[in-house]
C-alpha atoms as a PDB file:
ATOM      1  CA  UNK A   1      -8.656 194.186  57.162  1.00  0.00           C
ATOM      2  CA  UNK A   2      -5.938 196.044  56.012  1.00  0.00           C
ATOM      3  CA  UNK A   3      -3.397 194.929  53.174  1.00  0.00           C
ATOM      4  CA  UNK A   4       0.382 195.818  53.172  1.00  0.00           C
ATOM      5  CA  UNK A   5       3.345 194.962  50.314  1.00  0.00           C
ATOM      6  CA  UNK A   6       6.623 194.153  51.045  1.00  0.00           C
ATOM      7  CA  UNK A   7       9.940 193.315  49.458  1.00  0.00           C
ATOM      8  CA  UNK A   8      10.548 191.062  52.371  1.00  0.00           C
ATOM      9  CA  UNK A   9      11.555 187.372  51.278  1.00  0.00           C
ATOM     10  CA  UNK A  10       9.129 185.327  52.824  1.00  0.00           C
ATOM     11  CA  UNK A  11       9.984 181.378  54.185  1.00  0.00           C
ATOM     12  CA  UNK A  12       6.267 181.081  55.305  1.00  0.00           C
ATOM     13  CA  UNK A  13       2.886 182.538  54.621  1.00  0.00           C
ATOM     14  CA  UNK A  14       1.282 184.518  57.841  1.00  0.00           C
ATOM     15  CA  UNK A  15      -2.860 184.652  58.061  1.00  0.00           C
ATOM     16  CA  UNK A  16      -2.855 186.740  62.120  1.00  0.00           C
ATOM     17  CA  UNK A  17      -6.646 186.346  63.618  1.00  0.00           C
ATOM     18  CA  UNK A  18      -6.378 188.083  66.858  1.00  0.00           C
ATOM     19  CA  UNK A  19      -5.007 185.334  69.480  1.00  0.00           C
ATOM     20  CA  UNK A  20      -4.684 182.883  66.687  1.00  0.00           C
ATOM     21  CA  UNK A  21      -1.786 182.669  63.681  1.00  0.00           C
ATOM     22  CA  UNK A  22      -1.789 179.783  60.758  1.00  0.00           C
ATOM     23  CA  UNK A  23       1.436 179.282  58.973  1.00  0.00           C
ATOM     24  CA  UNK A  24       2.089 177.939  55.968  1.00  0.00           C
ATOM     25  CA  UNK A  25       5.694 177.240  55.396  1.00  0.00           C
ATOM     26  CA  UNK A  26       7.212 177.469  51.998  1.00  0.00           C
ATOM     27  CA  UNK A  27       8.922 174.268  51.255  1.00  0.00           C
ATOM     28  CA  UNK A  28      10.966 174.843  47.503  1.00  0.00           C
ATOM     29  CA  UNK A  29       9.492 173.012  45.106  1.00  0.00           C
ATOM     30  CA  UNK A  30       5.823 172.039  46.260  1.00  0.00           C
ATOM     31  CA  UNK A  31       2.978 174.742  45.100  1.00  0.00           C
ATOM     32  CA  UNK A  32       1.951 175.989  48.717  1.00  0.00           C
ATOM     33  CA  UNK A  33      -1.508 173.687  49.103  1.00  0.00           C
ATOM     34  CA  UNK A  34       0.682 171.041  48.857  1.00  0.00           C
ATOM     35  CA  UNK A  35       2.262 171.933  52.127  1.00  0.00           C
ATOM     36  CA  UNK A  36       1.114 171.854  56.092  1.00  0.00           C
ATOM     37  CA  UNK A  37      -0.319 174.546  57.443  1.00  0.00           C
ATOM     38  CA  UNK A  38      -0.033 175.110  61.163  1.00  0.00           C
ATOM     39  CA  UNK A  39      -2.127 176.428  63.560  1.00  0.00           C
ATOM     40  CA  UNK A  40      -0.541 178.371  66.762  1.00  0.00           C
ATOM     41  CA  UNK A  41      -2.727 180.394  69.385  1.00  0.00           C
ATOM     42  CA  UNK A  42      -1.293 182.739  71.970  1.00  0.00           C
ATOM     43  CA  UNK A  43      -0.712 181.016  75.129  1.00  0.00           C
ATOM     44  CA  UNK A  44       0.930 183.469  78.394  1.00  0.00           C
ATOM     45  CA  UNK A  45       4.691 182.348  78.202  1.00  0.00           C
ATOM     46  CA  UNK A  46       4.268 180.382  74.901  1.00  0.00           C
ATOM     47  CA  UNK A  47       6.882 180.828  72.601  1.00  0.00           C
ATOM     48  CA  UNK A  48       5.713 180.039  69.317  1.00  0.00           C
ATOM     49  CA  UNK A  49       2.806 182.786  68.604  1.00  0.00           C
ATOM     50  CA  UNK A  50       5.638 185.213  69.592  1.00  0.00           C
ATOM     51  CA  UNK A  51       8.540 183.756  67.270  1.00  0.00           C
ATOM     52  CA  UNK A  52       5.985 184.240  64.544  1.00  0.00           C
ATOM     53  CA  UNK A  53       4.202 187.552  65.255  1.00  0.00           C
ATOM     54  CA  UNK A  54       7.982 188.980  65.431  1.00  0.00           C
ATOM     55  CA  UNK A  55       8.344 187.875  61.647  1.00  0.00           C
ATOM     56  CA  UNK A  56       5.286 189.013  60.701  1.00  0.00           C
ATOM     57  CA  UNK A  57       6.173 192.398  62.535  1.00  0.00           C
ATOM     58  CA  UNK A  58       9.098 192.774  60.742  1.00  0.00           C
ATOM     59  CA  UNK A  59       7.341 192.745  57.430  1.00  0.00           C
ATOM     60  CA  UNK A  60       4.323 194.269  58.108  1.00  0.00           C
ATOM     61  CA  UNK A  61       6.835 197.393  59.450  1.00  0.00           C
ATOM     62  CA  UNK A  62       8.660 197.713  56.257  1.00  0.00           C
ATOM     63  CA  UNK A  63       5.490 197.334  53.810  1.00  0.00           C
ATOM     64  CA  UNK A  64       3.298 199.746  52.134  1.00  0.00           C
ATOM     65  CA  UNK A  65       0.062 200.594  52.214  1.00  0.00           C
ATOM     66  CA  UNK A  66      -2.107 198.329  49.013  1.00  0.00           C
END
């Protein structure tokens, strides 16, 4: 496992396990087990494991080592 901090602002929490990504969207107001959490695995031509795993990209690229 490997830890990384960011200064990204973040709409959704990202938990990556291999072919398999949970999200947990941030909705304003409600404490975050309050809301859904969704459960999307990589599927050839899918789109949804890809939307995701380019958001977590793009704030795993611009954090810092823990």
């Amino acid at each position: 496992m490997e830890v990384r901090l960011h200064e990204t602002i973040l709409y959704n929490s990202l938990y990556r396990f291999d072919e398999d990504v949970l999200v947990n969207p941030h909705v304003l107001g409600a404490p975050a087990g309050q809301n859904p959490v969704l459960h999307f695995r990589y599927i050839p031509g899918g789109r949804s494991f890809r939307h995701y795993m380019k958001s977590f990209d793009y704030a795993w690229e611009r954090g810092t080592s823990a």
